[in-house]
N, C-alpha and C. Protein backbone atom coordinates (compact mmCIF):
# COMPACT_ATOMS: atom_id res chain seq x y z
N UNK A 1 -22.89 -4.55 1.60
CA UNK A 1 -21.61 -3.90 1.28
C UNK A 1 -21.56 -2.48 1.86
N UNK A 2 -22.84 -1.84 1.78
CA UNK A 2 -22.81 -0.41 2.06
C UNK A 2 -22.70 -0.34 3.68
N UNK A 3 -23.17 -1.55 4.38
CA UNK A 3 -22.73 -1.68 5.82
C UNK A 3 -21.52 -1.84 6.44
N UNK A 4 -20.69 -2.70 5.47
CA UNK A 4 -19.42 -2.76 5.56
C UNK A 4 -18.77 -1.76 5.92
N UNK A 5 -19.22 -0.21 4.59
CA UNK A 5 -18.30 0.81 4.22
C UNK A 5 -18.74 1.31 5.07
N UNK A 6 -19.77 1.50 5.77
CA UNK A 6 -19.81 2.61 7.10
C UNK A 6 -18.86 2.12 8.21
N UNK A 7 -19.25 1.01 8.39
CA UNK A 7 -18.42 0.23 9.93
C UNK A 7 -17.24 0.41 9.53
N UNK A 8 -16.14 0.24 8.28
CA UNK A 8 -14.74 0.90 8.30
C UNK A 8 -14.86 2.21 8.46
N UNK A 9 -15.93 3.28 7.90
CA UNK A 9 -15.45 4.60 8.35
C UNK A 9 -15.36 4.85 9.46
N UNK A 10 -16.36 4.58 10.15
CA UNK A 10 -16.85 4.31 11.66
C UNK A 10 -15.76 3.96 12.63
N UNK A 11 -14.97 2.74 12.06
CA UNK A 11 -13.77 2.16 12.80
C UNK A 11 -12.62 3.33 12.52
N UNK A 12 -12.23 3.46 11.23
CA UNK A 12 -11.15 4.32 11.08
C UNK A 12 -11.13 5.46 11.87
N UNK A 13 -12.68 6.21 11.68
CA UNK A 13 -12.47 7.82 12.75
C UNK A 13 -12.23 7.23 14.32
N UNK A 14 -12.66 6.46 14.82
CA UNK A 14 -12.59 5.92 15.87
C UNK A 14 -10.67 5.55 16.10
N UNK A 15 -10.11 4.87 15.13
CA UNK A 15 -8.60 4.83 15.75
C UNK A 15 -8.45 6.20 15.53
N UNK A 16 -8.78 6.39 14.54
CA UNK A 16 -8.27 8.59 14.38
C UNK A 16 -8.01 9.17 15.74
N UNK A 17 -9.25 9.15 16.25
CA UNK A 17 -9.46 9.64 17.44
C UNK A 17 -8.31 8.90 18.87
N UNK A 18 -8.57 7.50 18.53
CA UNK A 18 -7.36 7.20 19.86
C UNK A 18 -5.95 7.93 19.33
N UNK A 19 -5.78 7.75 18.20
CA UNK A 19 -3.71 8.49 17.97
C UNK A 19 -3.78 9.72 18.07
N UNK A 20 -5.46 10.96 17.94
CA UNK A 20 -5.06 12.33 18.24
C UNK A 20 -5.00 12.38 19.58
N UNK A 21 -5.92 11.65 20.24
CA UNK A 21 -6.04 11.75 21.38
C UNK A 21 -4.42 11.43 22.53
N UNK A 22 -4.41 10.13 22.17
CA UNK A 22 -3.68 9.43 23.33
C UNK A 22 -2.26 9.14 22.59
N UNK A 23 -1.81 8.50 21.18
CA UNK A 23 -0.38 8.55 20.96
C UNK A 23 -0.35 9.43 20.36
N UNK A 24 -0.75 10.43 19.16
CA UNK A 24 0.25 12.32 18.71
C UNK A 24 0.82 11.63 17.74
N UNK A 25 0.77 10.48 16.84
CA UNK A 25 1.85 9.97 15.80
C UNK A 25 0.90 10.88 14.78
N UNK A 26 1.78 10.84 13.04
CA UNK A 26 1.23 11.42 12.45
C UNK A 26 0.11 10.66 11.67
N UNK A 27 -1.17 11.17 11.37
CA UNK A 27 -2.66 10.68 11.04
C UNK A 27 -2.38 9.43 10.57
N UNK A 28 -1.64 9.02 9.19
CA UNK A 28 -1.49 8.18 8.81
C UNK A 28 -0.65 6.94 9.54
N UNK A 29 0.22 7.32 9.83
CA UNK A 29 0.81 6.45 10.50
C UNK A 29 0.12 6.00 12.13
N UNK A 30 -0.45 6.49 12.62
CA UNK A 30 -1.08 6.38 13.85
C UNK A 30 -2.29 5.75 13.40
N UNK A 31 -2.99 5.95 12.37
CA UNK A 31 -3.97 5.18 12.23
C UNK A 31 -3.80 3.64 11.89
N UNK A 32 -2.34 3.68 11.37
CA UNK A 32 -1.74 2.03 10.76
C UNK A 32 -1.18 1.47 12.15
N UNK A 33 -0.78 2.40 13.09
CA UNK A 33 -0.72 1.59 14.24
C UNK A 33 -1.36 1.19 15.01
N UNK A 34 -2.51 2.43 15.30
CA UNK A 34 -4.05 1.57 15.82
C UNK A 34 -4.55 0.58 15.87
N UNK A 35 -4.60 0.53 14.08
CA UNK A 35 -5.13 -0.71 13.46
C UNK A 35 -4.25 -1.89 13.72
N UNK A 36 -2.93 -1.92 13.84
CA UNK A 36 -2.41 -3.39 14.29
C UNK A 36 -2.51 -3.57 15.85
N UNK A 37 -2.74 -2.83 16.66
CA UNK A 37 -3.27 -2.94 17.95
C UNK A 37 -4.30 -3.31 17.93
N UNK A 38 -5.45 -2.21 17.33
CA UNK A 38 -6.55 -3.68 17.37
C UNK A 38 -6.60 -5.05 16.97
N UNK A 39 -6.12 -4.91 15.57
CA UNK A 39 -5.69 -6.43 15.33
C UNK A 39 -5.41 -7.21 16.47
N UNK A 40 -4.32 -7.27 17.14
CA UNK A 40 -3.82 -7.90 18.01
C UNK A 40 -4.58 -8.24 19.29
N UNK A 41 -5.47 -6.72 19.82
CA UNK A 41 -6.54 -7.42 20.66
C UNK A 41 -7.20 -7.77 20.57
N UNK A 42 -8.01 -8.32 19.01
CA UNK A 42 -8.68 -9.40 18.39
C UNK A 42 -8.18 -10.40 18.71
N UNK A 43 -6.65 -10.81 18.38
CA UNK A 43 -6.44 -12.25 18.36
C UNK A 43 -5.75 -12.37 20.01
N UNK A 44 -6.31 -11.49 20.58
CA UNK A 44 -6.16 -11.84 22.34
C UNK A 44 -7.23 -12.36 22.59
N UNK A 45 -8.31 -12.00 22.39
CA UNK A 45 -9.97 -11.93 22.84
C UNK A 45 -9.87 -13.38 22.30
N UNK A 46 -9.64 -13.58 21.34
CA UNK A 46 -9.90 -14.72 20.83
C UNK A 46 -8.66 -15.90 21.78
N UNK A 47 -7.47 -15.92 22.15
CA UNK A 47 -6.51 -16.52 22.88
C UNK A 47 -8.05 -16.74 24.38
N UNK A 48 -8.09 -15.81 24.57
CA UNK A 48 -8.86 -15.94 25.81
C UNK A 48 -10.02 -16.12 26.34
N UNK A 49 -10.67 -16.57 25.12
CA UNK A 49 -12.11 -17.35 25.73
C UNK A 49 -13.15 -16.59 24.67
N UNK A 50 -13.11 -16.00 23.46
CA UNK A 50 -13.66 -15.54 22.96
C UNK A 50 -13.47 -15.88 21.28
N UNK A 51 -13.49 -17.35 20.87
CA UNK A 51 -12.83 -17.85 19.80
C UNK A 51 -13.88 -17.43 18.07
N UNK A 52 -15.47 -17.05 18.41
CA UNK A 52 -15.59 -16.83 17.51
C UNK A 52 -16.16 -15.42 17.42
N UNK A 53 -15.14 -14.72 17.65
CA UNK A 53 -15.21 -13.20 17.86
C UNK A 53 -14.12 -13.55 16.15
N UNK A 54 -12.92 -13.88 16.12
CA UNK A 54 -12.25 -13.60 15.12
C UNK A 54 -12.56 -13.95 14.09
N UNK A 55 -13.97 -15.11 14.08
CA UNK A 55 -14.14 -15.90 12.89
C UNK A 55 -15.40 -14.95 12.69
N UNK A 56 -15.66 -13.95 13.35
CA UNK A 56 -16.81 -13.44 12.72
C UNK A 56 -15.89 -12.37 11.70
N UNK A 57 -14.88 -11.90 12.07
CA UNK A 57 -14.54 -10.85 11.25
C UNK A 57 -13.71 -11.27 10.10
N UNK A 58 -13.51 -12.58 10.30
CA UNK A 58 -12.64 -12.94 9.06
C UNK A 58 -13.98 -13.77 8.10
N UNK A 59 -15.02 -13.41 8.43
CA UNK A 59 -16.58 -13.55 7.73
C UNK A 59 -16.63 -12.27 7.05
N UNK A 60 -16.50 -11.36 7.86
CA UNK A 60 -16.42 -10.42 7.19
C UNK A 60 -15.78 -9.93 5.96
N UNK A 61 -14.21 -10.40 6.31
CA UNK A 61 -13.51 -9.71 5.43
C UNK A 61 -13.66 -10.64 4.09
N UNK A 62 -13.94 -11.60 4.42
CA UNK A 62 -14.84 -12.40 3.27
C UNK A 62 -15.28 -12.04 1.96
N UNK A 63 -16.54 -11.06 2.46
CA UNK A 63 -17.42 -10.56 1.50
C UNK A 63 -16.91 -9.36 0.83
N UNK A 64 -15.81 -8.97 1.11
CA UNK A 64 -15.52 -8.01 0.57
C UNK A 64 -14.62 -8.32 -1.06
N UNK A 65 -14.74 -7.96 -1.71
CA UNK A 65 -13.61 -8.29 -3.32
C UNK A 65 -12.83 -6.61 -3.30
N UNK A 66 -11.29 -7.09 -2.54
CA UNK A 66 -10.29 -6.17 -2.46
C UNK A 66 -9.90 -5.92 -3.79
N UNK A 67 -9.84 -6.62 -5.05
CA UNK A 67 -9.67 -6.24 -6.15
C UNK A 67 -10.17 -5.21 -6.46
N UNK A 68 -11.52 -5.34 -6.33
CA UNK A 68 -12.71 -4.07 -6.78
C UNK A 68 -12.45 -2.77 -6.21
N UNK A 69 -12.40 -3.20 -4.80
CA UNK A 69 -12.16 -2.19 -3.50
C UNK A 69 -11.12 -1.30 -3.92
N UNK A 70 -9.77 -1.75 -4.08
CA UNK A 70 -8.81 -1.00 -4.15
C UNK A 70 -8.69 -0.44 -5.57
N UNK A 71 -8.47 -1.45 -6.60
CA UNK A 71 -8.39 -0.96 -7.81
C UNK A 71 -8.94 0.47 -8.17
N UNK A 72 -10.40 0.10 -7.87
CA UNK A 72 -11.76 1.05 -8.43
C UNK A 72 -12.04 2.48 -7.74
N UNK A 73 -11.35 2.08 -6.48
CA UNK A 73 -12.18 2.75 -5.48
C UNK A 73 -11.11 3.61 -4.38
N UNK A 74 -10.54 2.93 -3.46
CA UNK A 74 -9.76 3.40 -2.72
C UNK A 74 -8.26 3.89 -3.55
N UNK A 75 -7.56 3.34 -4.47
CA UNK A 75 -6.67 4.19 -5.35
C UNK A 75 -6.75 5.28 -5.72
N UNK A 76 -8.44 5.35 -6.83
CA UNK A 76 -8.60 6.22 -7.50
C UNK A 76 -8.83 7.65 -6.16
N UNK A 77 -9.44 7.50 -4.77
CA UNK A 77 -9.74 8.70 -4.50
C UNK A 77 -8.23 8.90 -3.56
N UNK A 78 -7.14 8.13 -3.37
CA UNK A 78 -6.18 8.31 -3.03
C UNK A 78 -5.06 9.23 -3.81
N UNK A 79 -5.30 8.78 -5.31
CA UNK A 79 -4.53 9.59 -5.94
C UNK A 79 -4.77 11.07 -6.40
N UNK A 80 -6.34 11.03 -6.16
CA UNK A 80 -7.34 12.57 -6.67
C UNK A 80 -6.99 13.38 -5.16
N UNK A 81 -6.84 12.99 -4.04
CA UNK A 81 -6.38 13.71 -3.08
C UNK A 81 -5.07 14.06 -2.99
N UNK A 82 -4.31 12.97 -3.27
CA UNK A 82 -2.89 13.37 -3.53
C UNK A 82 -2.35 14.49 -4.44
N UNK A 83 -2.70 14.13 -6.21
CA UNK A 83 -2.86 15.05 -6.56
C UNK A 83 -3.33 16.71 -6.64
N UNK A 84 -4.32 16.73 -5.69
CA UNK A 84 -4.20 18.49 -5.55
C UNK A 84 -3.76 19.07 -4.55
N UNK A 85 -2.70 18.12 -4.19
CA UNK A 85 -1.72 19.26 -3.54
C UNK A 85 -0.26 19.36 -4.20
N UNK A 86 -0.71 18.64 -5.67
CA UNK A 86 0.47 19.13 -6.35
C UNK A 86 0.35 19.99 -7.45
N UNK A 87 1.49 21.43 -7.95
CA UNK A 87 1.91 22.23 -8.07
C UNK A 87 2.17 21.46 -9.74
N UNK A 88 1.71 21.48 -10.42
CA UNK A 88 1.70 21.06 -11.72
C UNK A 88 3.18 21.50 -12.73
N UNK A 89 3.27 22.56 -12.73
CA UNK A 89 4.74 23.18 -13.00
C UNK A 89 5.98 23.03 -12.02
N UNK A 90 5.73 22.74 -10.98
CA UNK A 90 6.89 22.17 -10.16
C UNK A 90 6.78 20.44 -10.35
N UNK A 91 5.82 20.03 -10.64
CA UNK A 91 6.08 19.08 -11.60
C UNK A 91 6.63 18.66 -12.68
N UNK A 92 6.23 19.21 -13.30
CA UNK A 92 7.21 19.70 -15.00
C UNK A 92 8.63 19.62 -14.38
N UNK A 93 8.72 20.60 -13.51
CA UNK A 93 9.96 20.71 -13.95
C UNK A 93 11.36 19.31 -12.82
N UNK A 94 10.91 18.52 -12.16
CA UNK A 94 11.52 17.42 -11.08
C UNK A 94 10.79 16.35 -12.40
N UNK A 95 10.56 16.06 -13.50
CA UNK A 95 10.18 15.13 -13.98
C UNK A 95 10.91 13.93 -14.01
N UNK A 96 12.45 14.03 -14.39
CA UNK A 96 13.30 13.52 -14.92
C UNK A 96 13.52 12.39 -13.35
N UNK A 97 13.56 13.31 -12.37
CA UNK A 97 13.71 12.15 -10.87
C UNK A 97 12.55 11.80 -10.58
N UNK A 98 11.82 12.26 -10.36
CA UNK A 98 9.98 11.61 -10.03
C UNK A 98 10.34 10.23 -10.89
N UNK A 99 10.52 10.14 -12.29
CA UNK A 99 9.74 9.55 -13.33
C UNK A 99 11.11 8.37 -13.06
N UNK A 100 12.18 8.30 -12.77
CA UNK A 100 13.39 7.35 -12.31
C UNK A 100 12.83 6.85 -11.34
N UNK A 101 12.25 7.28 -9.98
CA UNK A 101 12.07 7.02 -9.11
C UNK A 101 10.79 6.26 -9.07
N UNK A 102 9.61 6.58 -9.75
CA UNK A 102 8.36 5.69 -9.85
C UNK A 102 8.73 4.67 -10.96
N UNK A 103 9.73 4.82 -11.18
CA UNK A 103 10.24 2.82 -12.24
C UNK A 103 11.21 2.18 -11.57
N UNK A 104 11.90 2.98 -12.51
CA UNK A 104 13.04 2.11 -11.29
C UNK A 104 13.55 2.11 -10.11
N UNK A 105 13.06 2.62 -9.24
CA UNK A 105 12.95 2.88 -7.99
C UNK A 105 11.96 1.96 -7.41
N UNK A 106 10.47 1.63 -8.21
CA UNK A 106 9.87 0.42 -7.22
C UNK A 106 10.51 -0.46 -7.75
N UNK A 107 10.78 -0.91 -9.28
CA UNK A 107 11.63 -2.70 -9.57
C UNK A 107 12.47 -2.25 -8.55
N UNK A 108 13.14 -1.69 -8.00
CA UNK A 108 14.40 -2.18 -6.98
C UNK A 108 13.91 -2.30 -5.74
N UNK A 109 13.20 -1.11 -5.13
CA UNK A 109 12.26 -1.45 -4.16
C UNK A 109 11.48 -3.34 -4.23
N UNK A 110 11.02 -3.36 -5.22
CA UNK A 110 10.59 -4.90 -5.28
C UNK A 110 10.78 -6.08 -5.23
N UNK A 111 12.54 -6.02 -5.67
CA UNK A 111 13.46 -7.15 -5.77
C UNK A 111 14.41 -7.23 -4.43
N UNK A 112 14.36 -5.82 -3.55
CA UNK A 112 14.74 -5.82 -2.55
C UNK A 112 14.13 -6.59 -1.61
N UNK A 113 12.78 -6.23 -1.51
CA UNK A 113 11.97 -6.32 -0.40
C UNK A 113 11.64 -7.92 -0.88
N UNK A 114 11.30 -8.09 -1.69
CA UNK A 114 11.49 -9.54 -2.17
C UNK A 114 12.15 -10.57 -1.55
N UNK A 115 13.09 -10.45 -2.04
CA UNK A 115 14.94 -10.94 -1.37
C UNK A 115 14.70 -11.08 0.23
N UNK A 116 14.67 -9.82 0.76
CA UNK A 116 14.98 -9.91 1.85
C UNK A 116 13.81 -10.78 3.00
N UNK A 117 12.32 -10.74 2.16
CA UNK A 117 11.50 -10.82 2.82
C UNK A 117 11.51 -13.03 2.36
N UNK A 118 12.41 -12.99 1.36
CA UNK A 118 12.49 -14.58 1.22
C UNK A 118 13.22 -15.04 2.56
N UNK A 119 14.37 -14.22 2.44
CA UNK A 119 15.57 -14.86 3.73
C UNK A 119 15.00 -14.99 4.80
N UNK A 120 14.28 -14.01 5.55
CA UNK A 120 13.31 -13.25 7.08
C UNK A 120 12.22 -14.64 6.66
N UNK A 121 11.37 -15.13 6.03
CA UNK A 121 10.86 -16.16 6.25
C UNK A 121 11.59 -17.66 6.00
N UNK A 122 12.86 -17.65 5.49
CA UNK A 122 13.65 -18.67 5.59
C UNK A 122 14.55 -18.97 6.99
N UNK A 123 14.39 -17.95 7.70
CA UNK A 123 15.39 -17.76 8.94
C UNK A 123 14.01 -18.63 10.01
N UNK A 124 12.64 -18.33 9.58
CA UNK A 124 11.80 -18.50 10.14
C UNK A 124 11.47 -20.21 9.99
N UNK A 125 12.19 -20.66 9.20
CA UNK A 125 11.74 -21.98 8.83
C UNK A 125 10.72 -22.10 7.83
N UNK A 126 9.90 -21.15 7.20
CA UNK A 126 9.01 -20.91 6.21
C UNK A 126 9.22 -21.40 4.72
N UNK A 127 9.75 -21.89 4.39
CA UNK A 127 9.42 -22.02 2.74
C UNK A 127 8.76 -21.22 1.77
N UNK A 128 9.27 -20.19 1.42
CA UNK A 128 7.90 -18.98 0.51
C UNK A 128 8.36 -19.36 -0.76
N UNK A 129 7.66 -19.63 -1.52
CA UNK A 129 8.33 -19.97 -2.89
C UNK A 129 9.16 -18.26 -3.03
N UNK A 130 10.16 -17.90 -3.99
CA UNK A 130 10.74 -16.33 -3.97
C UNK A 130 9.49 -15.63 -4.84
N UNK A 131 9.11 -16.30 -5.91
CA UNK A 131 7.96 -15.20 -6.24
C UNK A 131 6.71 -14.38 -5.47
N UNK A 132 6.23 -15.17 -4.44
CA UNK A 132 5.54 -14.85 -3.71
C UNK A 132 6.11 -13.75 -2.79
N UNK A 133 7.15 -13.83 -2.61
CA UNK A 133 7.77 -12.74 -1.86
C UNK A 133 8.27 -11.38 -2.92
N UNK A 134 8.65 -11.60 -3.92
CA UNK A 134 8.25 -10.76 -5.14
C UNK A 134 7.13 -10.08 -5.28
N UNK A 135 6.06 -10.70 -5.07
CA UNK A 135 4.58 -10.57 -5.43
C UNK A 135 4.21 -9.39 -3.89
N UNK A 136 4.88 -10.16 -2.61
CA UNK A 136 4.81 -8.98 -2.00
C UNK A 136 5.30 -7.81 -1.93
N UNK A 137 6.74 -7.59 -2.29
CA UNK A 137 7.20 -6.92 -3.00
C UNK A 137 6.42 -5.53 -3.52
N UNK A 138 6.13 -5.82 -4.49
CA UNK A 138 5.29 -5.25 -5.47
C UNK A 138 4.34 -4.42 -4.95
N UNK A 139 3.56 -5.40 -3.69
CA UNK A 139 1.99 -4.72 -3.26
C UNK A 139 2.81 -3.87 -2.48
N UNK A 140 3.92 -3.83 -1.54
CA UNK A 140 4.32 -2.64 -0.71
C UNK A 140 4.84 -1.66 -1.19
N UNK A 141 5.60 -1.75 -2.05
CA UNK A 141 6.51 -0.47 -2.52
C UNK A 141 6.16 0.59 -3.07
N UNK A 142 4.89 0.69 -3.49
CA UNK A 142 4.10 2.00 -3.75
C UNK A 142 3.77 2.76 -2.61
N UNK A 143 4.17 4.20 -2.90
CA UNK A 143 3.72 4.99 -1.14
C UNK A 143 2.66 5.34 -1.37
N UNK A 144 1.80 6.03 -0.14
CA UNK A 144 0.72 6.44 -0.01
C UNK A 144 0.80 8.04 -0.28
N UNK A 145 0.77 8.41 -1.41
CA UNK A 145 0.57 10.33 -1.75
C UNK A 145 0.30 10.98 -0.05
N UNK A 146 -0.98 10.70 0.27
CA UNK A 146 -1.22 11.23 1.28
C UNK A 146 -0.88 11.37 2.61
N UNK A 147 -0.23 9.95 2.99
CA UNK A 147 0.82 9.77 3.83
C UNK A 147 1.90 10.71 4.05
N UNK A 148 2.89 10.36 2.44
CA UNK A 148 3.92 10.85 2.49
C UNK A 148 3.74 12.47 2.59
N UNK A 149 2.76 13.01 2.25
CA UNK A 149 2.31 14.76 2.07
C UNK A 149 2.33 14.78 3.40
N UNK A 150 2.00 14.19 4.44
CA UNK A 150 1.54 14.64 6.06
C UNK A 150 3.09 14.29 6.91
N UNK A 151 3.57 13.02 6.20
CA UNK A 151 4.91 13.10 6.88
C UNK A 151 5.89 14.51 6.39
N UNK A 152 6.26 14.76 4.80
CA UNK A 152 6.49 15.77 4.87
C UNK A 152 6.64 17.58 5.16
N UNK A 153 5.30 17.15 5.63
CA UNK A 153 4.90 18.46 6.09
C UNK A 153 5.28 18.38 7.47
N UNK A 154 5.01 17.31 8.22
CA UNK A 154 5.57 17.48 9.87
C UNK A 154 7.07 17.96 9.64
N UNK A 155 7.62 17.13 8.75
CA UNK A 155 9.06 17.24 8.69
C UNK A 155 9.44 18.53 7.91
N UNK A 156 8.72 19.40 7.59
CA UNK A 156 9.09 20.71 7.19
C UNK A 156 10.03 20.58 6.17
N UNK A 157 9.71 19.49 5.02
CA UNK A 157 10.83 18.86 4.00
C UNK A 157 11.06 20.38 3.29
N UNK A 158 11.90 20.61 2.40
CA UNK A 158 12.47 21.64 1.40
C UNK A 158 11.45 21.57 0.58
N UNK A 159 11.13 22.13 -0.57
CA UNK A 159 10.15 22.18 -2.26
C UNK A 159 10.28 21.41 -3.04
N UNK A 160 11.91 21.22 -3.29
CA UNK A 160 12.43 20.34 -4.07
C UNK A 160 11.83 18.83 -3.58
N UNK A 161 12.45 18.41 -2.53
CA UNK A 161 12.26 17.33 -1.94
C UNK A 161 10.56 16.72 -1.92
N UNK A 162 10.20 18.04 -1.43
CA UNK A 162 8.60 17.56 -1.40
C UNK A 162 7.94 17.23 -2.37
N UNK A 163 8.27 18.43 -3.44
CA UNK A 163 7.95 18.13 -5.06
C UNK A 163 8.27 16.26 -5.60
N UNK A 164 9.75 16.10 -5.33
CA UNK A 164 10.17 15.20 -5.82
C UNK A 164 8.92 13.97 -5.10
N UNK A 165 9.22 13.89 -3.57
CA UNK A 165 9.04 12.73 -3.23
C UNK A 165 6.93 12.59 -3.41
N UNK A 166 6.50 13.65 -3.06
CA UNK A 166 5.05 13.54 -3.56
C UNK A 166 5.19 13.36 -4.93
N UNK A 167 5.60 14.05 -5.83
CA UNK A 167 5.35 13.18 -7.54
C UNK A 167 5.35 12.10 -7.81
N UNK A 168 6.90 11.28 -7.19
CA UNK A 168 7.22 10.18 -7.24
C UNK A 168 5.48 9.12 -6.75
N UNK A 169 5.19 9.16 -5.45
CA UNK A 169 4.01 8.50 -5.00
C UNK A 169 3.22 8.32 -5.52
N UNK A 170 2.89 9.84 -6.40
CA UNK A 170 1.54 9.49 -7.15
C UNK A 170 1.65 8.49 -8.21
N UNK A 171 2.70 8.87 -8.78
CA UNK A 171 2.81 7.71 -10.45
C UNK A 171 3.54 6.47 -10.02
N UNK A 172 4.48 6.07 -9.00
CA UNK A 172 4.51 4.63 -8.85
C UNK A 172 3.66 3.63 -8.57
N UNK A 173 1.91 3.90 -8.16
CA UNK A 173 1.36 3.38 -8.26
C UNK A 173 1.32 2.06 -9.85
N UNK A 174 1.28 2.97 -11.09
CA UNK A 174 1.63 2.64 -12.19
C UNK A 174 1.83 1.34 -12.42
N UNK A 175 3.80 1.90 -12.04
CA UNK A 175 4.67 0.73 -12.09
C UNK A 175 4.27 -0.50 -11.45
N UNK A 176 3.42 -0.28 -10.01
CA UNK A 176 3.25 -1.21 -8.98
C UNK A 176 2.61 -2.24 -9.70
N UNK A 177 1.20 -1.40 -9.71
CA UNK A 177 0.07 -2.40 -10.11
C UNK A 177 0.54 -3.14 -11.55
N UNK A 178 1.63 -2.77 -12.86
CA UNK A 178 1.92 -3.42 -13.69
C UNK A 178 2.57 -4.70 -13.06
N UNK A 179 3.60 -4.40 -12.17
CA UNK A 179 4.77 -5.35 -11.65
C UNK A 179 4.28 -6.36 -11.27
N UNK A 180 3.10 -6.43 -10.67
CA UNK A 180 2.31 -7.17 -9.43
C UNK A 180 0.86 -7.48 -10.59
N UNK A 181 0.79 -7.17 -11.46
CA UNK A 181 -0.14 -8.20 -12.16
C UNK A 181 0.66 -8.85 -13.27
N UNK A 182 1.60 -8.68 -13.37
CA UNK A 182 2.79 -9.83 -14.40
C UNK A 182 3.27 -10.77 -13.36
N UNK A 183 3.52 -10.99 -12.20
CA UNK A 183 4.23 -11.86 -11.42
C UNK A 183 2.91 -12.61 -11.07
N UNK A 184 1.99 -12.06 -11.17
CA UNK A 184 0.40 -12.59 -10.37
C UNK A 184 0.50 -13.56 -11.68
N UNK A 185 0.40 -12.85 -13.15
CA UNK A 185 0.23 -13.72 -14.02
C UNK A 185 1.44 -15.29 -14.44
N UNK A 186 2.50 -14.57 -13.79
CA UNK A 186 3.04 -15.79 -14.15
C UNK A 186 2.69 -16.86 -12.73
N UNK A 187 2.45 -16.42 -12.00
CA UNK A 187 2.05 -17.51 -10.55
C UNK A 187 0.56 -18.30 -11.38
N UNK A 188 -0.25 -17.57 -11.98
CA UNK A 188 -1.29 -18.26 -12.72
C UNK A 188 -1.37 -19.31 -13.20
N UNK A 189 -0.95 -18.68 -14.51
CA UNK A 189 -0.57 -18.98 -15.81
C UNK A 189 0.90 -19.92 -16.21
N UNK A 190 1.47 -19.50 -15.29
CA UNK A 190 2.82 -20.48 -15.32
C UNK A 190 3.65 -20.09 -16.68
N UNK A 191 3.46 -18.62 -16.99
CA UNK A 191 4.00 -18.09 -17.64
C UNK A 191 3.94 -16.66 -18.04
N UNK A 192 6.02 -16.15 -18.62
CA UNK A 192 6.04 -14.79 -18.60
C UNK A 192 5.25 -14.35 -19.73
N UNK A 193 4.53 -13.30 -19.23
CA UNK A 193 3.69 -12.22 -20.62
C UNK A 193 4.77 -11.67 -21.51
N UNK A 194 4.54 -11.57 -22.63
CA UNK A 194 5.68 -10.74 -23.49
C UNK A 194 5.80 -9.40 -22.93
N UNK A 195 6.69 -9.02 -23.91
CA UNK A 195 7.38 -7.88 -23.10
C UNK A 195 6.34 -6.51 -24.24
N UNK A 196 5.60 -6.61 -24.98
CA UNK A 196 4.93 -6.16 -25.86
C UNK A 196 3.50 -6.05 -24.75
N UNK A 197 2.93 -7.43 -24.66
CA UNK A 197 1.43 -7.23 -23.51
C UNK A 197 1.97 -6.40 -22.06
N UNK A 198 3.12 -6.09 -21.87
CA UNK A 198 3.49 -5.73 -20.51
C UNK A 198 3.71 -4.10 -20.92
N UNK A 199 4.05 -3.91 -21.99
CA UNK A 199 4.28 -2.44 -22.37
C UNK A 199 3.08 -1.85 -22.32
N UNK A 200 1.68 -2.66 -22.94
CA UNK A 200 0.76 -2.30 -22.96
C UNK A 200 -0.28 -1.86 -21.71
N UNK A 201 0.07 -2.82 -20.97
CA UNK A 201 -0.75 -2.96 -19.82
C UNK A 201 -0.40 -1.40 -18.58
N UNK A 202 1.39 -1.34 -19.09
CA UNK A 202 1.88 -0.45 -18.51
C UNK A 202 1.54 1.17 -19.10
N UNK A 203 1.09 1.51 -20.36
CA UNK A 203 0.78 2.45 -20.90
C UNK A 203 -0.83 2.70 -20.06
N UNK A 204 -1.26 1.38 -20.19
CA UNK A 204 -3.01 1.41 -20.02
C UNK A 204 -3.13 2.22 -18.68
């Protein structure tokens, strides 16, 4: 496992380095585009005579338990970075929109992206059952604190704005991970949790 975590750091500074170098996008986002470029010249290498190049890495991604990963691990130091670059009393005081915006702002975000992402694979000929597209939903609509801090800052956003939209990031995580383990549970279980275990889970 601990080999794993080097070879992603290893990989990540490495796209780092191609987007400072050669595309100038901002860190985060240049590193998410990297990464689907490599992706893609994986599944070239593999088109072209190199077929278990891809099955080694999807060996890889194997061994990994993303539950653990993200839950435990990559969240928690996502949100501890996010958080100190926020202004605690300019918190306080944007509560009222942050706190709209990390609820009801991802359920709509969720039912949107949902929806739309049913039709876009129905246009495709796909069949997604709609919850599953719900379920994706859910996993996207939380932003990345740190992201959004680096886009705002290129963009020289206002206080207000910045305040707002970094607060918002940090605590919709929240909402996310509640939304997206009640839809997980009813894909399970084949049934809705009360609205009492969901309050709870959402406090927790």
């Amino acid at each position: 496992m601990l080999e794993l975590v080097a070879a992603f750091i290893c990989l990540t500074t490495l796209l780092t380095y191609v987007n400072y170098r050669f595309i100038g996008l901002p860190p985060a986002i240049g590193v998410m585009v990297t990464a689907l470029l490599f992706s893609l010249m994986l599944q070239g290498l593999s088109l072209i005579g190199f077929p278990g190049l891809e099955a080694r890495v999807e060996g890889l991604m194997n061994q990994i338990d993303f539950n653990d990963l993200l839950m435990h691990w990559m969240l928690a130091f996502l949100l501890f970075a996010g958080a100190l670059h926020v202004n605690l009393s300019d918190l306080r005081s944007y509560r009222w929109p942050i706190g709209l915006l990390a609820t009801v702002g991802v359920l709509i975000a969720t039912v949107v992206i949902g929806y739309l992402s049913h039709w876009v694979f129905a246009l495709f000929g796909w069949q997604v059952p709609l919850i599953y597209c719900l379920l994706f939903g859910a996993l996207i609509s939380p932003t990345d604190p740190i992201a959004v801090l680096g886009a705002l800052r290129t963009a020289n956003a206002s206080k207000p704005l910045k305040t707002t939209i970094v607060g918002e990031s940090l605590f919709n995580d929240g909402t996310a991970v509640v939304v997206f383990t009640v839809l997980l549970g009813i894909i399970q279980l084949g049934e809705t949790p009360s609205m009492a275990d969901t309050a709870v889970l959402f406090a927790r």
